[in-house]
C-alpha atoms as a PDB file:
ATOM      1  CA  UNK A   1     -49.632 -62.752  23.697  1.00  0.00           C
ATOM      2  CA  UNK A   2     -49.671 -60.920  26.467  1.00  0.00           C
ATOM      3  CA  UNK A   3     -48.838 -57.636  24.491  1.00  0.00           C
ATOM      4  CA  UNK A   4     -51.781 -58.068  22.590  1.00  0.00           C
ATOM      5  CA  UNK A   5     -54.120 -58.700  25.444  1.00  0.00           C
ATOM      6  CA  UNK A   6     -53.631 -55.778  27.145  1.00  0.00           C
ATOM      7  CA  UNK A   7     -53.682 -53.558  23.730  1.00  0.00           C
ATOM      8  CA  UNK A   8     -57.583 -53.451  24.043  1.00  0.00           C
ATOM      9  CA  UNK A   9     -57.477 -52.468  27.305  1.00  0.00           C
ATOM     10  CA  UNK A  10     -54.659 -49.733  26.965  1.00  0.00           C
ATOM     11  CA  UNK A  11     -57.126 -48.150  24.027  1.00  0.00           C
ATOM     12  CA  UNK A  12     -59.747 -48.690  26.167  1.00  0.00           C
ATOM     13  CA  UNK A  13     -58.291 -46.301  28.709  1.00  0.00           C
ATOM     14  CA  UNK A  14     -57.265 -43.550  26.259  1.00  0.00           C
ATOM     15  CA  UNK A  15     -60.296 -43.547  24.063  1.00  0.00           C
ATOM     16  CA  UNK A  16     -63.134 -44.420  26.424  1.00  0.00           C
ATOM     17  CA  UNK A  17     -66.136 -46.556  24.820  1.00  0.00           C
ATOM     18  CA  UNK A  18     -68.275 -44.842  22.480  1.00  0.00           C
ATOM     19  CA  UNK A  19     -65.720 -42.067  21.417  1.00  0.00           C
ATOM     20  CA  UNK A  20     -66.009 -42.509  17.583  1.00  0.00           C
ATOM     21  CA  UNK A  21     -69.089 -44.680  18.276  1.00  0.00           C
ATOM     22  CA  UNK A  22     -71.760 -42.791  15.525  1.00  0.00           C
ATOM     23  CA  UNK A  23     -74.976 -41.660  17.615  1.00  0.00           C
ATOM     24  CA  UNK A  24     -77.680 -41.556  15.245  1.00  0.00           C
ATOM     25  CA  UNK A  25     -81.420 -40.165  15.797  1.00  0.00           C
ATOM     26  CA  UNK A  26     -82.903 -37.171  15.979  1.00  0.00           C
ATOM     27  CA  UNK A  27     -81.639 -34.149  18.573  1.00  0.00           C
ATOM     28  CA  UNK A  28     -82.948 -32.569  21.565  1.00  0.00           C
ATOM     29  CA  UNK A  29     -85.706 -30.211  19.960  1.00  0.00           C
ATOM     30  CA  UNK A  30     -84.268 -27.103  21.764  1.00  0.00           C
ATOM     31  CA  UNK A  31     -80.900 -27.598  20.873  1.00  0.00           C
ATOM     32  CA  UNK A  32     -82.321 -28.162  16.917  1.00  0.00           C
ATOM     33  CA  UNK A  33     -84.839 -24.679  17.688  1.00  0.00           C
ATOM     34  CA  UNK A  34     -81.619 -22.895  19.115  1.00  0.00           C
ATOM     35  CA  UNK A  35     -79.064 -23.429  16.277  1.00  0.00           C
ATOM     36  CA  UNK A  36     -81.818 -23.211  13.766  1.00  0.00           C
ATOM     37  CA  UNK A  37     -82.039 -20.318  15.136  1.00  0.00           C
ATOM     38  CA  UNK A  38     -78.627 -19.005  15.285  1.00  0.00           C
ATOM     39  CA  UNK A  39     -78.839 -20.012  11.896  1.00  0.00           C
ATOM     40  CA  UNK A  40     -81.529 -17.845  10.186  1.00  0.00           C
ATOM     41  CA  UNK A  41     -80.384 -14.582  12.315  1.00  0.00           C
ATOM     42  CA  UNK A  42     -76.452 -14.912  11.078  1.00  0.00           C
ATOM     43  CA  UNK A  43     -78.065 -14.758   7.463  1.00  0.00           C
ATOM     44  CA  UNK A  44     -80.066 -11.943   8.266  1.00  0.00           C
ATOM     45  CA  UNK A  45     -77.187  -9.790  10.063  1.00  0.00           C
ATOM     46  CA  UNK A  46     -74.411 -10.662   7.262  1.00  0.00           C
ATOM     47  CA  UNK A  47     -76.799  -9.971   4.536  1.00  0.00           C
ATOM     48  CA  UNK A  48     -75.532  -6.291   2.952  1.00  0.00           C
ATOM     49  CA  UNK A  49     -79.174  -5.533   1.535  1.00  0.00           C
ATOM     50  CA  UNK A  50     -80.512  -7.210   4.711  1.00  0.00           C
ATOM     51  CA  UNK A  51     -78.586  -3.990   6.588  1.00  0.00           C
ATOM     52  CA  UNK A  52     -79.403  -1.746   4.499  1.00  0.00           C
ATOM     53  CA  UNK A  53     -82.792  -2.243   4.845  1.00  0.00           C
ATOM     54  CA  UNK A  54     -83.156  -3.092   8.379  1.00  0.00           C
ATOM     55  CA  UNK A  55     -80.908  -0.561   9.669  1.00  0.00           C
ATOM     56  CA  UNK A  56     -79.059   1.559   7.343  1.00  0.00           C
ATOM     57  CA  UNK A  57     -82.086   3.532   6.908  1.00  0.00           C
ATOM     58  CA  UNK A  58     -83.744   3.280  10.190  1.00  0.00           C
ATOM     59  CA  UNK A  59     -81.157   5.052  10.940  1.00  0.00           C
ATOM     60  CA  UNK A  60     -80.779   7.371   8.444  1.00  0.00           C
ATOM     61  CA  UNK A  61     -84.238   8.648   8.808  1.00  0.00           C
ATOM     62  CA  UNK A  62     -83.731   8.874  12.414  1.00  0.00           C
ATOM     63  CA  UNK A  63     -81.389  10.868  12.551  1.00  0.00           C
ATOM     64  CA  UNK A  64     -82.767  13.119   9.595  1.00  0.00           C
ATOM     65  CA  UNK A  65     -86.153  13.334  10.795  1.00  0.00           C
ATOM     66  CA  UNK A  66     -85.122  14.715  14.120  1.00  0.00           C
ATOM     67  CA  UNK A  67     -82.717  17.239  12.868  1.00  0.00           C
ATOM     68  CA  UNK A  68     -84.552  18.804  10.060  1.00  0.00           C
ATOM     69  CA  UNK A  69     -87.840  20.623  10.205  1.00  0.00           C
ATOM     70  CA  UNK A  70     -89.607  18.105   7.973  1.00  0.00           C
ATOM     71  CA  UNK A  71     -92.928  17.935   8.732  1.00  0.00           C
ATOM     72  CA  UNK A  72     -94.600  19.282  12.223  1.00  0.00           C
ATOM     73  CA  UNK A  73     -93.812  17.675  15.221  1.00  0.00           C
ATOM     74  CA  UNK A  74     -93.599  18.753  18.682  1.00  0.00           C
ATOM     75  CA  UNK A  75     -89.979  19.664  20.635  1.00  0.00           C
ATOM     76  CA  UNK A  76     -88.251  17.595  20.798  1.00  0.00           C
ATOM     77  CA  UNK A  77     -88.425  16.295  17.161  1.00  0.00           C
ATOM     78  CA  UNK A  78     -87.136  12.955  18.189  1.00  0.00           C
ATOM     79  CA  UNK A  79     -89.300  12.024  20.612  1.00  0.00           C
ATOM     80  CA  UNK A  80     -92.265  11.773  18.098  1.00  0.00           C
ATOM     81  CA  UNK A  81     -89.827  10.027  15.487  1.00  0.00           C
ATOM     82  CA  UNK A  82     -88.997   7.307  17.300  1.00  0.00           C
ATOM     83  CA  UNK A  83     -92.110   5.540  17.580  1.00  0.00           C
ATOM     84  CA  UNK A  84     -92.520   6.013  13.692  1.00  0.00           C
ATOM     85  CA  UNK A  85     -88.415   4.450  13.084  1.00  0.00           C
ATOM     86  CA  UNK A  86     -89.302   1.503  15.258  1.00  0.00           C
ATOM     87  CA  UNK A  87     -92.419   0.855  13.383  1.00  0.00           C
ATOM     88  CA  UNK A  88     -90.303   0.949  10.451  1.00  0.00           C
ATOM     89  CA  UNK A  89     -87.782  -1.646  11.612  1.00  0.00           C
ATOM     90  CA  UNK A  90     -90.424  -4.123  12.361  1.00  0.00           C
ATOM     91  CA  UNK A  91     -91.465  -3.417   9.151  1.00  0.00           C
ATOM     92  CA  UNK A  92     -88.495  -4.000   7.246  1.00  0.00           C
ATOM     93  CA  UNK A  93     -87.116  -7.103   9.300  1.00  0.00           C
ATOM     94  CA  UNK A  94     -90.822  -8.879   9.303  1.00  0.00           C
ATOM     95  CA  UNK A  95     -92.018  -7.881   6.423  1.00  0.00           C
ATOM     96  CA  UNK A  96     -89.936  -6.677   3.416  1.00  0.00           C
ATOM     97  CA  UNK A  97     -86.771  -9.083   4.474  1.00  0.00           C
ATOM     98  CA  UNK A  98     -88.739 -11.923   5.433  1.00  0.00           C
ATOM     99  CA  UNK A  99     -90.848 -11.661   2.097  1.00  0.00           C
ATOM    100  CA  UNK A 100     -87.295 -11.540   0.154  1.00  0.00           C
ATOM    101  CA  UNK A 101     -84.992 -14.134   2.041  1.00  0.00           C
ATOM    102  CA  UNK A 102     -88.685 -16.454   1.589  1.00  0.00           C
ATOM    103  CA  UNK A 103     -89.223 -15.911  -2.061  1.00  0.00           C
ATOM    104  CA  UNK A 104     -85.417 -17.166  -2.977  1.00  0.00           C
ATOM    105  CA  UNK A 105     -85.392 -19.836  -0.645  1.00  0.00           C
ATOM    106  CA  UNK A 106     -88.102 -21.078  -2.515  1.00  0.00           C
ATOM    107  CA  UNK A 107     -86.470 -20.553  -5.617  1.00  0.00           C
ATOM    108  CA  UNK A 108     -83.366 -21.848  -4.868  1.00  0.00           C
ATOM    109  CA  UNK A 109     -85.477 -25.481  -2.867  1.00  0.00           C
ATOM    110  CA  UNK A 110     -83.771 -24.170   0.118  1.00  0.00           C
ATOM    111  CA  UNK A 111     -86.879 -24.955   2.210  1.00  0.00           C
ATOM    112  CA  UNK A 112     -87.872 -28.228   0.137  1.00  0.00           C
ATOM    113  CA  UNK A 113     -84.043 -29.395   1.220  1.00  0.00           C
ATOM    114  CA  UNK A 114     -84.742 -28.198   4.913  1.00  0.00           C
ATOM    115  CA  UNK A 115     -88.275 -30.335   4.831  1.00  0.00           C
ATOM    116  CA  UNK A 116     -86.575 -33.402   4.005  1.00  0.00           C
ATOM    117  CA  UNK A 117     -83.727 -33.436   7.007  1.00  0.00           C
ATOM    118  CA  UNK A 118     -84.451 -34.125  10.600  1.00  0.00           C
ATOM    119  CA  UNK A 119     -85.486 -31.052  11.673  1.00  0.00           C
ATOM    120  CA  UNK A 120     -89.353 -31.044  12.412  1.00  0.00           C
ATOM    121  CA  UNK A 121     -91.203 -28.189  10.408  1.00  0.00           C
ATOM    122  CA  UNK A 122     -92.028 -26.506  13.453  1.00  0.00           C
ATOM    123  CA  UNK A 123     -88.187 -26.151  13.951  1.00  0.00           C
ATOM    124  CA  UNK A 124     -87.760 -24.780  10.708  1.00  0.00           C
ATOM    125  CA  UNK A 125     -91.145 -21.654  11.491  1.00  0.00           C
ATOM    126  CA  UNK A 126     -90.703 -21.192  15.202  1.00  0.00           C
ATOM    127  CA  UNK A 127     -86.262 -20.531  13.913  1.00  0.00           C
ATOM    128  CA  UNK A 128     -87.176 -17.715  11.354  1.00  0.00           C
ATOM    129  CA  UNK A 129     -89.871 -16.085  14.337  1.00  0.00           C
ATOM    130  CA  UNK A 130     -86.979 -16.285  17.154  1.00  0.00           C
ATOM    131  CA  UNK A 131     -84.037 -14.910  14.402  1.00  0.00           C
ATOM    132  CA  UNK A 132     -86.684 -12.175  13.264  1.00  0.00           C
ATOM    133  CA  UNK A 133     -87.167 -10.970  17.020  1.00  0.00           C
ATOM    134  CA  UNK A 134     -83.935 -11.316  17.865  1.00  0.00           C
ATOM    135  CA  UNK A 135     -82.816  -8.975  14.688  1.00  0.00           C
ATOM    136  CA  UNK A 136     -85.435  -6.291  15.762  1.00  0.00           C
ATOM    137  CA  UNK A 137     -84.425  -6.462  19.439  1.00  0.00           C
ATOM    138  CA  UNK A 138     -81.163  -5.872  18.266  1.00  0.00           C
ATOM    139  CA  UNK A 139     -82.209  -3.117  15.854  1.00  0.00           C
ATOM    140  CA  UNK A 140     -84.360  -1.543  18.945  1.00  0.00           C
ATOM    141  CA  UNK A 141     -80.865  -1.205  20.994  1.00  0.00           C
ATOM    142  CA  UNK A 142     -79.015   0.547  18.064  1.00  0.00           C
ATOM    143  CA  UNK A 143     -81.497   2.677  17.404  1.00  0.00           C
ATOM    144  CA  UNK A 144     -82.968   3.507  21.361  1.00  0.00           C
ATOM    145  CA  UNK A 145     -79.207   3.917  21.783  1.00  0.00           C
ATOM    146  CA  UNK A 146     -79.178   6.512  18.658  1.00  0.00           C
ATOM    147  CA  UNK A 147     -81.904   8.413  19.375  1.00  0.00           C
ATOM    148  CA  UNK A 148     -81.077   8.347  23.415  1.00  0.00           C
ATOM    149  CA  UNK A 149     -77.938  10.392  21.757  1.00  0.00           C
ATOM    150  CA  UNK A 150     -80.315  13.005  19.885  1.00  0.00           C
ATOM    151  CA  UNK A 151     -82.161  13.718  23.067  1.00  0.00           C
ATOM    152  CA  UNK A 152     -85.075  11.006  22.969  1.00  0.00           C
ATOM    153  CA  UNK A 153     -86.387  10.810  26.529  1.00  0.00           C
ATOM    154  CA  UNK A 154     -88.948   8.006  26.868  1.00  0.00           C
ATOM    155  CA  UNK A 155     -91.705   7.444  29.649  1.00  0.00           C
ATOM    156  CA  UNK A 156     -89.972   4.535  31.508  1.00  0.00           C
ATOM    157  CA  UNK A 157     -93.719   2.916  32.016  1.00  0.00           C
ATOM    158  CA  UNK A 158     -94.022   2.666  28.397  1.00  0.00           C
ATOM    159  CA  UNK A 159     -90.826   0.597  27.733  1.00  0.00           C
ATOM    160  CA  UNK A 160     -92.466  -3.015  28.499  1.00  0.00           C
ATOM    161  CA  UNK A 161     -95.391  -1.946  26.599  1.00  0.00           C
ATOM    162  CA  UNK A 162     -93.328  -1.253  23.630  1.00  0.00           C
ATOM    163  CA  UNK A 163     -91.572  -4.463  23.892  1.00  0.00           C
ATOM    164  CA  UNK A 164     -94.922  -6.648  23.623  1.00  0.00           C
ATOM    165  CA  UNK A 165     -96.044  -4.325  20.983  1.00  0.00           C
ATOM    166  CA  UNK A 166     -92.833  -4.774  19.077  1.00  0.00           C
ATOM    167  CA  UNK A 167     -93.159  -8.706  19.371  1.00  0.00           C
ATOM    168  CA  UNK A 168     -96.861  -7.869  18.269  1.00  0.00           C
ATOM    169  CA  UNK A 169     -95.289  -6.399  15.187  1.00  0.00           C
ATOM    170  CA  UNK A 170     -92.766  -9.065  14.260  1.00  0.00           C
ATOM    171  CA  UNK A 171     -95.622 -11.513  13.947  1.00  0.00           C
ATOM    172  CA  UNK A 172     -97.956  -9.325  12.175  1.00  0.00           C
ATOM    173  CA  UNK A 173     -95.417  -8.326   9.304  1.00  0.00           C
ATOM    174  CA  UNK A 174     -94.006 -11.796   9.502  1.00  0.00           C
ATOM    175  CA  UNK A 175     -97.305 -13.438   8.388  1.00  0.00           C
ATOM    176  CA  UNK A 176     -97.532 -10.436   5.731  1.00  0.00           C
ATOM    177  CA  UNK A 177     -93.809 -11.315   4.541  1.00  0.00           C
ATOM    178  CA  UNK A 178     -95.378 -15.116   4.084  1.00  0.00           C
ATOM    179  CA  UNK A 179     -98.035 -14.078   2.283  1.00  0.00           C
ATOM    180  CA  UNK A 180     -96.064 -12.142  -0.239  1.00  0.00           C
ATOM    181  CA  UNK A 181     -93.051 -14.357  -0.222  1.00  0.00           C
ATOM    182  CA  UNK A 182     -94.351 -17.747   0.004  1.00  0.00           C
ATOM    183  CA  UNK A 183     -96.550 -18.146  -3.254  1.00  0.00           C
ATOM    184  CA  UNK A 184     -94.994 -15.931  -5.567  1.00  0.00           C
ATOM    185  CA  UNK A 185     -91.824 -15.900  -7.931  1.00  0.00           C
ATOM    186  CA  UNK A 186     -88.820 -14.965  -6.417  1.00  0.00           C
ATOM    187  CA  UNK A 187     -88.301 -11.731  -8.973  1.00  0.00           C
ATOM    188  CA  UNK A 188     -92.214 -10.509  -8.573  1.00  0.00           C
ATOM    189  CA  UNK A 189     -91.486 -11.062  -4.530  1.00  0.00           C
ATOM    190  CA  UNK A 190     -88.219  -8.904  -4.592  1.00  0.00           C
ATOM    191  CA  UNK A 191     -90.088  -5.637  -6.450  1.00  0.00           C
ATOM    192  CA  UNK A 192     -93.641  -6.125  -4.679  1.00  0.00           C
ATOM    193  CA  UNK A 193     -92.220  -6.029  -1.293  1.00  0.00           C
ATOM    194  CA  UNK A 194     -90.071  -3.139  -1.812  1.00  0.00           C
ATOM    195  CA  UNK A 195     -92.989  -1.324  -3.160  1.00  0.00           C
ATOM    196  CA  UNK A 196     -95.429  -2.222  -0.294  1.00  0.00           C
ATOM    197  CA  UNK A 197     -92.811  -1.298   1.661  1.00  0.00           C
ATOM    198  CA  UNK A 198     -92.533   2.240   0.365  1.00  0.00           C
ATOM    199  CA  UNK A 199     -96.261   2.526   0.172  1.00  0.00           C
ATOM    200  CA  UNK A 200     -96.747   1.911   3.853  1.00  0.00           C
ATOM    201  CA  UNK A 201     -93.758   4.236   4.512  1.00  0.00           C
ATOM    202  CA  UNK A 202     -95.374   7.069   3.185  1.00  0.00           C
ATOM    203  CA  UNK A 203     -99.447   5.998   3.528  1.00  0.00           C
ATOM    204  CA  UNK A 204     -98.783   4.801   7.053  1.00  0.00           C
ATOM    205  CA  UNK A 205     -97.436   7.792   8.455  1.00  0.00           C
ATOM    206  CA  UNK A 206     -93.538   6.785   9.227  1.00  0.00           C
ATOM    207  CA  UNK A 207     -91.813   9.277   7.010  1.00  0.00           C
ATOM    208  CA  UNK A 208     -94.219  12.286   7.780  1.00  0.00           C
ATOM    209  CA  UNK A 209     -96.997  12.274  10.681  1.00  0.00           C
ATOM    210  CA  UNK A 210    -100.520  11.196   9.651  1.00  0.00           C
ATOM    211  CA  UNK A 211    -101.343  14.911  10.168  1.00  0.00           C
ATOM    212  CA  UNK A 212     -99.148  16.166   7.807  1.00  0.00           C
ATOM    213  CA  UNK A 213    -100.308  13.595   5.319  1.00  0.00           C
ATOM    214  CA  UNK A 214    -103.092  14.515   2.341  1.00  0.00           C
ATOM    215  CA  UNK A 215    -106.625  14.391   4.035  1.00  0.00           C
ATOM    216  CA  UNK A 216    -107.580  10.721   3.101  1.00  0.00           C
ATOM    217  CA  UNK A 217    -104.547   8.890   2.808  1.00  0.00           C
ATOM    218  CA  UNK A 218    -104.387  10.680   6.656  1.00  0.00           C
ATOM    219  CA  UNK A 219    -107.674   8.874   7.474  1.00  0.00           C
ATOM    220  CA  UNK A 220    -106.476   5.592   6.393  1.00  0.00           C
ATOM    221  CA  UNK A 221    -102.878   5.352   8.059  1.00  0.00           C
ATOM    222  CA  UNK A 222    -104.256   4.201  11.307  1.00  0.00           C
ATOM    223  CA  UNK A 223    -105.704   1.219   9.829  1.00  0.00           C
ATOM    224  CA  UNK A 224    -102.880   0.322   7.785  1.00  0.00           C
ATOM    225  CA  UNK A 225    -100.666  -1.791  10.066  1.00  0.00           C
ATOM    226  CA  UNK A 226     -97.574   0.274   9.958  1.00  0.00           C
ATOM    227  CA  UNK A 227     -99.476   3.197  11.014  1.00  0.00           C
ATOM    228  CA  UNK A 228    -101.404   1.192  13.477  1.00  0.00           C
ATOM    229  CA  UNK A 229     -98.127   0.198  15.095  1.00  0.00           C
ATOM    230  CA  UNK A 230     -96.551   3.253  15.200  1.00  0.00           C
ATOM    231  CA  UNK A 231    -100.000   4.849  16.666  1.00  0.00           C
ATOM    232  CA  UNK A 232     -99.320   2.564  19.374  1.00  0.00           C
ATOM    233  CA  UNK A 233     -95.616   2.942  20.362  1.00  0.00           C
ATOM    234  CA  UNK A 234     -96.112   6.678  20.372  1.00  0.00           C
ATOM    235  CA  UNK A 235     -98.881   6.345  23.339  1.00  0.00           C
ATOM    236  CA  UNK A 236     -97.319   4.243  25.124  1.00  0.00           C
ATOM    237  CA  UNK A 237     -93.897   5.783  24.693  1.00  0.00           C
ATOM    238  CA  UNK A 238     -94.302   9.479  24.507  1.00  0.00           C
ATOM    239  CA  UNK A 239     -98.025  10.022  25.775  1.00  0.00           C
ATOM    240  CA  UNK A 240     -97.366   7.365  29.031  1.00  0.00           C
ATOM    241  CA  UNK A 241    -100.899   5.900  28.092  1.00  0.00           C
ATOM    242  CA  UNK A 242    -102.407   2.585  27.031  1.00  0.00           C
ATOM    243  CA  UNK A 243    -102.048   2.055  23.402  1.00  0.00           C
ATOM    244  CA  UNK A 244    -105.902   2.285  22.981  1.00  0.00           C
ATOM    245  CA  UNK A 245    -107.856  -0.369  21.257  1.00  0.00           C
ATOM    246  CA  UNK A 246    -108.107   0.468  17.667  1.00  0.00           C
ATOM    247  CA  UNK A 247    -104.593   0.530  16.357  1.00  0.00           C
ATOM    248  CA  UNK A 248    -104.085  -3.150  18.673  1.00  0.00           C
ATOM    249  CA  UNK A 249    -107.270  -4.792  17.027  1.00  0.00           C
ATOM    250  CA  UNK A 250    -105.438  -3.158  13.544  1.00  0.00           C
ATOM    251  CA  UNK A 251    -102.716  -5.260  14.155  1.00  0.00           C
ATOM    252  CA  UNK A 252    -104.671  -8.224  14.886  1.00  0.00           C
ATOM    253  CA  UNK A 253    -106.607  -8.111  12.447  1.00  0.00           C
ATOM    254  CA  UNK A 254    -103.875  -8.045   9.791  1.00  0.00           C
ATOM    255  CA  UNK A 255    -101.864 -10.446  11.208  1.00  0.00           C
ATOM    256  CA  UNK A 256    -104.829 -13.252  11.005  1.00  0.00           C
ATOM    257  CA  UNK A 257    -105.999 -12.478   7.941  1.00  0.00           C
ATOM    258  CA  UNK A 258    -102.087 -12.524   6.340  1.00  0.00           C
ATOM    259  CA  UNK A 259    -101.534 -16.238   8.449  1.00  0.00           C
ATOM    260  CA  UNK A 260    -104.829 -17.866   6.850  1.00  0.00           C
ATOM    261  CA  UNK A 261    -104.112 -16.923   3.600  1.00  0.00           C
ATOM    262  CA  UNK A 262    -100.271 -17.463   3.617  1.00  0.00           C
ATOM    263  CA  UNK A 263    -101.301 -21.078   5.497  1.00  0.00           C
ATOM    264  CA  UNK A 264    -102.678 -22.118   2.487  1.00  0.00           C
ATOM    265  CA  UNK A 265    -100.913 -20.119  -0.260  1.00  0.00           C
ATOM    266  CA  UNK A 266     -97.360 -20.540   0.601  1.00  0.00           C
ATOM    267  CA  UNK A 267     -95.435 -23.561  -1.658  1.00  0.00           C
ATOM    268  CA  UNK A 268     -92.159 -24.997  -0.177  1.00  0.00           C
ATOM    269  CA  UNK A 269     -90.924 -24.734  -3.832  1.00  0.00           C
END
């Protein structure tokens, strides 16, 4: 008897109470944002297209449109290029990527899974935004570090400018990406967002300056919002000034208009 009195009490002191006790309810909402977070930006890092995209050529371009005499641009080349690669980035993370990886989890009733679970919707937006800037922050170091190799010497003043204009960015081409890839079929999604992507490559000034471009496509890259961002990183990166108005209000302007419309267009399924 007394054996099996003091077995309780000898389990009690290895396995204290509430060790394989089940603790069910919902979790702390910044522990939920953080690994839904951690989530969304491992699938966009381990994803081979997702690199190719967001980085591969980035990169590529970088490091081609400051070595060869394409199109003209002041000495050094690569001071004028980077503003235009960064604008690119944004664009391919935010936009092109986020339109894609959207557009199959709808196909696939990723998203109508994630809707019914625990996790609050907001959990489920606010993780894609944070995984998105994360991604480009990350693709801002590889490529600062990159060009920093080629010779790119930035005004230091301009540096927290470009930051808030690169965060700028990520939501503008995020609510773009949601537009496309949130009401469409996954196959239309993955060839209309490569093509807008090459359109604003070329119309937006990124893979040759908006001078160099035919007289009105030219007029009309500063209002397109790749060219509007890039406008913008090269004043306050290589001119040391304010970004000015226009190409800001660009931005904003695109961004709304994208977030109404995907608001009420994009289908969890």
């Amino acid at each position: 008897m007394n054996a099996e009195t003091n077995a309780p009490a000898q389990l009690d002191a290895q396995f204290p109470p509430g060790t394989f006790a089940p603790a069910p309810g919902r979790g702390r909402p910044l522990r939920m944002l953080a690994a839904q977070t951690r989530t969304e930006a491992l699938l966009i890092i381990r994803h081979g297209e997702q690199a190719l995209l967001t980085l591969i050529i980035p990169l590529a371009l970088l490091i081609g449109l400051s070595i060869l005499h394409i199109g003209t641009l002041p000495e050094p080349r690569v001071n004028s290029v980077v503003p235009r690669i960064l604008a690119l980035a944004v664009m391919s993370t935010a936009f092109t990527g986020q339109a894609i990886a959207l557009g199959f989890d709808r196909r696939y009733g990723v998203l109508k899974r994630l809707s019914a679970t625990a996790l609050p919707r907001w959990t489920l937006v606010s993780g894609r935004v944070l995984a998105t800037l994360l991604v480009v922050a990350l693709q801002a170091v590889v490529l600062g570090v990159a060009a920093a190799l080629l010779g790119w010497r930035p005004v230091v003043s301009g540096l927290l400018p470009a930051m808030v204009l690169l965060a700028l960015g990520t939501l503008v081409f995020g609510a773009a990406g949601m537009l496309v890839g949130g009401a469409l079929r996954a196959e239309i999604v993955l060839a209309l967002a490569n093509a807008i992507w090459f359109v604003l490559l070329l119309a937006g000034g990124l893979a040759l300056p908006p001078s160099d471009l035919p007289g009105p496509v030219g007029l009309i890259a500063g209002f397109l919002p790749s060219g509007a961002l890039a406008e913008a990183l090269d004043a306050v990166l290589v001119q040391g000034a304010l970004p000015g108005w226009q190409p800001v209000a660009v931005l904003l302007v695109w961004g709304a208009v994208c977030g109404a419309v995907a608001i009420r267009t994009t289908r969890l399924t």
